[in-house]
PDB file of N, CA and C in Angstrom:
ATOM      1  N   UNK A   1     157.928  30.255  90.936  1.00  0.00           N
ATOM      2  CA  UNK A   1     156.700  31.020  90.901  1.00  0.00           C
ATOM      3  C   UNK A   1     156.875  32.205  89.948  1.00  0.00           C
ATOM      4  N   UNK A   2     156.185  32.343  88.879  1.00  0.00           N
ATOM      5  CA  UNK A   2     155.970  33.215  88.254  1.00  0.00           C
ATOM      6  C   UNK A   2     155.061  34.648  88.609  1.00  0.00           C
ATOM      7  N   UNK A   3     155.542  35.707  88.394  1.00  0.00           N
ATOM      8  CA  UNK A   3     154.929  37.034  88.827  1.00  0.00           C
ATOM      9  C   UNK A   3     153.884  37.146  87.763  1.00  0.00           C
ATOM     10  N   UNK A   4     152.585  37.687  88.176  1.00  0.00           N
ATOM     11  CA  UNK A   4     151.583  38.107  87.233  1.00  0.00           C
ATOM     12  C   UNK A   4     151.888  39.546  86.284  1.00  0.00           C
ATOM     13  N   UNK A   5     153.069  40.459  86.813  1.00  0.00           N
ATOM     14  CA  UNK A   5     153.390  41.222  85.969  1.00  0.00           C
ATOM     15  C   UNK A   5     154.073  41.040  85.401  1.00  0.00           C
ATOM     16  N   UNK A   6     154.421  39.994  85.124  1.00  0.00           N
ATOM     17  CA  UNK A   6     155.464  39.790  83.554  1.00  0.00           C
ATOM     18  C   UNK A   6     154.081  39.098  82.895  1.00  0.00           C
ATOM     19  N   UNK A   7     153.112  38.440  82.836  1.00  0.00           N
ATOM     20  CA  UNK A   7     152.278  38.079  81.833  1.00  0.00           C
ATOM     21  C   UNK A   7     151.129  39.652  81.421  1.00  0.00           C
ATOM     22  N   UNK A   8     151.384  40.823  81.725  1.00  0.00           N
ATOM     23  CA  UNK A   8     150.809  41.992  81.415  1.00  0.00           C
ATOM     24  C   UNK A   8     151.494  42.203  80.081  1.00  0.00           C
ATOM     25  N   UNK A   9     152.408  42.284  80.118  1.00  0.00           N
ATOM     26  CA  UNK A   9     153.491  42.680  78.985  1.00  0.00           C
ATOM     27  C   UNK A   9     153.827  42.030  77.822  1.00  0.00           C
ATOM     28  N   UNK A  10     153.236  40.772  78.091  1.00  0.00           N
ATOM     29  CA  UNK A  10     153.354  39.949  77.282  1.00  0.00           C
ATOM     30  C   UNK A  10     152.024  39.496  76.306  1.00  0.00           C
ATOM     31  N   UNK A  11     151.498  40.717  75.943  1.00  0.00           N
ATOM     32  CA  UNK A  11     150.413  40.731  75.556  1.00  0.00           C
ATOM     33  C   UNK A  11     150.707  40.814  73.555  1.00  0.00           C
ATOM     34  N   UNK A  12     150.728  40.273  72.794  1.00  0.00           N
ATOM     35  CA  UNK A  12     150.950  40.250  71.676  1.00  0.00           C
ATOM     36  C   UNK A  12     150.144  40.679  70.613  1.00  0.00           C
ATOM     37  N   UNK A  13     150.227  40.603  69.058  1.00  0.00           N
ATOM     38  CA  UNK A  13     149.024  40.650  68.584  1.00  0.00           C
ATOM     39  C   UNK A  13     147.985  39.420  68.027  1.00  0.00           C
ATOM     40  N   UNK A  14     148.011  38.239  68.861  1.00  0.00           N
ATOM     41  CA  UNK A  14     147.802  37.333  68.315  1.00  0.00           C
ATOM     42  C   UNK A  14     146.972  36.682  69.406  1.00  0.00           C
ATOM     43  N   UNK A  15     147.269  38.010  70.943  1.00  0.00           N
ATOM     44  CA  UNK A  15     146.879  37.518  71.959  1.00  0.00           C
ATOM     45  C   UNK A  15     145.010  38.738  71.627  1.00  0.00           C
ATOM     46  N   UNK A  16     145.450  39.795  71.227  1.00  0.00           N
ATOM     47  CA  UNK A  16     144.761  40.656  70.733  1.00  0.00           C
ATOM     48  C   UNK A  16     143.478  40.133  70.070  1.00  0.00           C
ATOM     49  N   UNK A  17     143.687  39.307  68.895  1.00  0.00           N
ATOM     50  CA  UNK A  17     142.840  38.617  68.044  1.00  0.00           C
ATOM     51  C   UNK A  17     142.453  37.778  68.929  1.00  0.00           C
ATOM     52  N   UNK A  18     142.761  36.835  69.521  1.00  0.00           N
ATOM     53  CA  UNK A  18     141.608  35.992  70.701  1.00  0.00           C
ATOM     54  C   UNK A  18     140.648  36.632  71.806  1.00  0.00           C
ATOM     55  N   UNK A  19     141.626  38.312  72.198  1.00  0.00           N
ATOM     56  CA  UNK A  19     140.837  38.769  72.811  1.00  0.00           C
ATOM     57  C   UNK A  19     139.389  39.430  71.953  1.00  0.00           C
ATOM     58  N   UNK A  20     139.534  39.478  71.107  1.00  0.00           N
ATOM     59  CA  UNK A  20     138.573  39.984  69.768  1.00  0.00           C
ATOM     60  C   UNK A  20     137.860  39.205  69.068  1.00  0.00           C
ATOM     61  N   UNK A  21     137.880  38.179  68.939  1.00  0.00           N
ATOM     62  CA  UNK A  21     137.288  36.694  68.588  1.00  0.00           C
ATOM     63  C   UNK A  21     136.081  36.618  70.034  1.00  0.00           C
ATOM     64  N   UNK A  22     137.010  36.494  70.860  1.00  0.00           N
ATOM     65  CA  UNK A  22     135.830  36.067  72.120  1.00  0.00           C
ATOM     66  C   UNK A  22     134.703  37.358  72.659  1.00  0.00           C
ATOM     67  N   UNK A  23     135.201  38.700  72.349  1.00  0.00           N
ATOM     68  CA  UNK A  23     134.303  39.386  72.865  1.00  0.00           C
ATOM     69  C   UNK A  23     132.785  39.351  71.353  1.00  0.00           C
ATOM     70  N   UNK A  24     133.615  38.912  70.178  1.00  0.00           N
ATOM     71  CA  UNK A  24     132.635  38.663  69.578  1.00  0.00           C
ATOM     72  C   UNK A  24     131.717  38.063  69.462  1.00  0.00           C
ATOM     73  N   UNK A  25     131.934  36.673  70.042  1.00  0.00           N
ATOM     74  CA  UNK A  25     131.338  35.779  70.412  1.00  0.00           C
ATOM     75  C   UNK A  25     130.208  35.993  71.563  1.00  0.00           C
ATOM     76  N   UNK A  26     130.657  36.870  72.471  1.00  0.00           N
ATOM     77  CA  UNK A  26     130.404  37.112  73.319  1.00  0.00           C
ATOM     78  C   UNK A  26     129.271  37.926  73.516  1.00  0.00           C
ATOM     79  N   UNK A  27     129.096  38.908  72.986  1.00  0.00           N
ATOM     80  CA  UNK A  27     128.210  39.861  72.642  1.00  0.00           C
ATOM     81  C   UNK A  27     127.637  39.797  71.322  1.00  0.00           C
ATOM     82  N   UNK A  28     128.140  39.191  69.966  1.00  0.00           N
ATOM     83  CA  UNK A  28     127.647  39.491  68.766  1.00  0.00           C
ATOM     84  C   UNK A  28     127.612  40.771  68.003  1.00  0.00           C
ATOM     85  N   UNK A  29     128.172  40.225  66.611  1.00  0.00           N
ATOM     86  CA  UNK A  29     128.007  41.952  66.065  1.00  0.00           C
ATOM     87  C   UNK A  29     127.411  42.837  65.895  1.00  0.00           C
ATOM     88  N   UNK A  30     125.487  42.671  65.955  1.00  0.00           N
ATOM     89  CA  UNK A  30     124.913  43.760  66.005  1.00  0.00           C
ATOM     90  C   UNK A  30     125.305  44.456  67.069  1.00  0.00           C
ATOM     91  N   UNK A  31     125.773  44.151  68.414  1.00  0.00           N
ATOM     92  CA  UNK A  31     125.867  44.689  70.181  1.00  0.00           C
ATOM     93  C   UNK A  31     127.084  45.532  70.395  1.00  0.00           C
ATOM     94  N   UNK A  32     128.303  45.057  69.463  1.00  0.00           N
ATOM     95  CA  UNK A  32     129.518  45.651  69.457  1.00  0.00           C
ATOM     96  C   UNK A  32     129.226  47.320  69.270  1.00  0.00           C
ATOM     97  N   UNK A  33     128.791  47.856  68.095  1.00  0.00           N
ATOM     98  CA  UNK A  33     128.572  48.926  67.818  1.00  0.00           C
ATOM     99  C   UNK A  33     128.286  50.067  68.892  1.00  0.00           C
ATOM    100  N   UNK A  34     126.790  49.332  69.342  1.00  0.00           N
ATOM    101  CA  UNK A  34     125.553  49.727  70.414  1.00  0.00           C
ATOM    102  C   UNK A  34     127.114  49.594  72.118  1.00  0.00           C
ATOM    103  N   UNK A  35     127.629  48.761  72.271  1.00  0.00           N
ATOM    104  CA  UNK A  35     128.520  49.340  73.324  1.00  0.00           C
ATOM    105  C   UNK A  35     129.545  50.489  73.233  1.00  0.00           C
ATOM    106  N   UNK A  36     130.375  50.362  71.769  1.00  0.00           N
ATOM    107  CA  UNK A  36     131.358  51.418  71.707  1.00  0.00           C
ATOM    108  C   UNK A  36     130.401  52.959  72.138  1.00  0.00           C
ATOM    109  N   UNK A  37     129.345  52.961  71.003  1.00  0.00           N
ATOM    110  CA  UNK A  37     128.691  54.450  71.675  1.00  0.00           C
ATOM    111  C   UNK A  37     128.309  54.592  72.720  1.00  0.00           C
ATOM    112  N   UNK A  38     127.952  53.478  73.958  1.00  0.00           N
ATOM    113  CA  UNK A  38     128.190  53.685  74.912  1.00  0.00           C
ATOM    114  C   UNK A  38     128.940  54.226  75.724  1.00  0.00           C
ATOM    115  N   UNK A  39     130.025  53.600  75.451  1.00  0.00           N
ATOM    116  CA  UNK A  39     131.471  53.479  75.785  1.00  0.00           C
ATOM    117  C   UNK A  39     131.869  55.401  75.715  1.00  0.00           C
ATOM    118  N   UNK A  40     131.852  55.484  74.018  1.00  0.00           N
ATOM    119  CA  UNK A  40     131.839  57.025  73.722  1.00  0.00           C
ATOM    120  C   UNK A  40     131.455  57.842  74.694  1.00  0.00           C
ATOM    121  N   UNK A  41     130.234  58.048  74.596  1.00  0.00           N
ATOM    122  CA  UNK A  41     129.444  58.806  75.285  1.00  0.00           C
ATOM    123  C   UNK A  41     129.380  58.773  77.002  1.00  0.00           C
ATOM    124  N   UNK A  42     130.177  57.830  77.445  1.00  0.00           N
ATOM    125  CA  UNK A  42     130.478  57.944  79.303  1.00  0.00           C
ATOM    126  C   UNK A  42     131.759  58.574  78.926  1.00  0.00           C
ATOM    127  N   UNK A  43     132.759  58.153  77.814  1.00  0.00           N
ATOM    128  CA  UNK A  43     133.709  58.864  78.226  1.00  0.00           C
ATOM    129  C   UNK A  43     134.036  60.380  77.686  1.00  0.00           C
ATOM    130  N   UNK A  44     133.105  60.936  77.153  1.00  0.00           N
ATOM    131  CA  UNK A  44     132.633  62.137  76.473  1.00  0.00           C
ATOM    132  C   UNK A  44     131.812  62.760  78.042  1.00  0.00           C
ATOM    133  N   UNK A  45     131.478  62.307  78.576  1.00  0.00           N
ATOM    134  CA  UNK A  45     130.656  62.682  79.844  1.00  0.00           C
ATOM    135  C   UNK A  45     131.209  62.913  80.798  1.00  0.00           C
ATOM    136  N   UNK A  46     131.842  62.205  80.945  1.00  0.00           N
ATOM    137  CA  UNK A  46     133.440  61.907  82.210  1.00  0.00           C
ATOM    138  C   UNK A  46     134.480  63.455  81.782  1.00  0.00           C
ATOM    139  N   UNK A  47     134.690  63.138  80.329  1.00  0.00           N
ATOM    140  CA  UNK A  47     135.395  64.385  80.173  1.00  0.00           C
ATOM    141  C   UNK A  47     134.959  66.180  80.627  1.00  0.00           C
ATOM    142  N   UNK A  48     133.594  66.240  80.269  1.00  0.00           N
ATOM    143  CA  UNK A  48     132.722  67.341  80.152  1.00  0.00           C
ATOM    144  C   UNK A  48     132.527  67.494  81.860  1.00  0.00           C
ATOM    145  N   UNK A  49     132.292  66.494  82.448  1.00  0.00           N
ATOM    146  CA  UNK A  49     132.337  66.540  84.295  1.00  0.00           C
ATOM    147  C   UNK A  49     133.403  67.070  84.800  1.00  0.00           C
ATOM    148  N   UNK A  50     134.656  66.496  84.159  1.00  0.00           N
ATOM    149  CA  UNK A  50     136.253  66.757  84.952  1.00  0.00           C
ATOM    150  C   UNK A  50     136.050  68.360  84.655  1.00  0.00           C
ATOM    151  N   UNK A  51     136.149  68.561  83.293  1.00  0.00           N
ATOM    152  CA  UNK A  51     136.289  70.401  83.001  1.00  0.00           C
ATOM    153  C   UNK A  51     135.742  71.182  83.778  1.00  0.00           C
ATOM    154  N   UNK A  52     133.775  71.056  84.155  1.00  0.00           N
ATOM    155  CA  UNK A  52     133.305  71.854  85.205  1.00  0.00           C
ATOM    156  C   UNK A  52     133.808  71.731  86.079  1.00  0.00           C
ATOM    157  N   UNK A  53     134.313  70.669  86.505  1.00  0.00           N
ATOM    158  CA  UNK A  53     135.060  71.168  87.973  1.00  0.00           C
ATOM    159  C   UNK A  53     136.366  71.943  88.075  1.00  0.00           C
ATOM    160  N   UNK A  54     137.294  72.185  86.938  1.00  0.00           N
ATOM    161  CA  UNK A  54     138.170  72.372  87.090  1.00  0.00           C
ATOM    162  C   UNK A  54     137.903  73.943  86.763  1.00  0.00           C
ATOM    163  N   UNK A  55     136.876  74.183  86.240  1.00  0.00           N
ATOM    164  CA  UNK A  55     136.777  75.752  85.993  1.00  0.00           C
ATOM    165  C   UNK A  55     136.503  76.417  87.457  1.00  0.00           C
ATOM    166  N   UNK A  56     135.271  76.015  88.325  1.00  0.00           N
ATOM    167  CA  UNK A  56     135.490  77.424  89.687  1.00  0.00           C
ATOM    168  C   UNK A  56     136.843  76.845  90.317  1.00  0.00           C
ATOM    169  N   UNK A  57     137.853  76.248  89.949  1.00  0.00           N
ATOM    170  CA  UNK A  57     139.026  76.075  90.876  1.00  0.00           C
ATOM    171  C   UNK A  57     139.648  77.236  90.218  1.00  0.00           C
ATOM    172  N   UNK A  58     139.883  77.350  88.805  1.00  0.00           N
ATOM    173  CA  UNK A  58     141.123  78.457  88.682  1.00  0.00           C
ATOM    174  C   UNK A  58     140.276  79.679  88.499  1.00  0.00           C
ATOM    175  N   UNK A  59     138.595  79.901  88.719  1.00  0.00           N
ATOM    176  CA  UNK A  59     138.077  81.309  89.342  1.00  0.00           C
ATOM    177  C   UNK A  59     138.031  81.975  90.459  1.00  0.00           C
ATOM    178  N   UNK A  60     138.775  80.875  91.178  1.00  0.00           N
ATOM    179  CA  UNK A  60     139.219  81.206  92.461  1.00  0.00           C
ATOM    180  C   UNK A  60     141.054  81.709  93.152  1.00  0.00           C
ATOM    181  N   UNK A  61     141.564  81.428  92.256  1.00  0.00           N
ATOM    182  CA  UNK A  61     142.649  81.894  92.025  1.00  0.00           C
ATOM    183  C   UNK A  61     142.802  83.127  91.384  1.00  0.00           C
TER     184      UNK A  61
END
């Protein structure tokens, strides 16, 4: 029986390009774009959320 964490690691660049082939396929290239700024912008949002919170913690100190 093989462990599923040895096939994590074993991720190549050739495994890369199939994973990149199929999401193309998958979505199409006009859509790729239109998700990354998605993508951007939650994690631009996510960031800007964590900070307010972390500011009244050390105004309280």
């Amino acid at each position: 029986m093989i462990s599923s964490s040895i096939f994590l690691g074993m991720v190549g660049p050739w495994q890369w390009v199939i994973i990149g082939l199929a999401v193309l396929l998958l979505f199409g290239g006009k859509k790729i774009p239109e998700l990354m700024k998605g993508l951007g912008s939650g994690i631009k949002e996510f960031k800007d959320a964590s900070k307010e919170d972390e500011k009244p913690e050390d105004k309280k100190k």
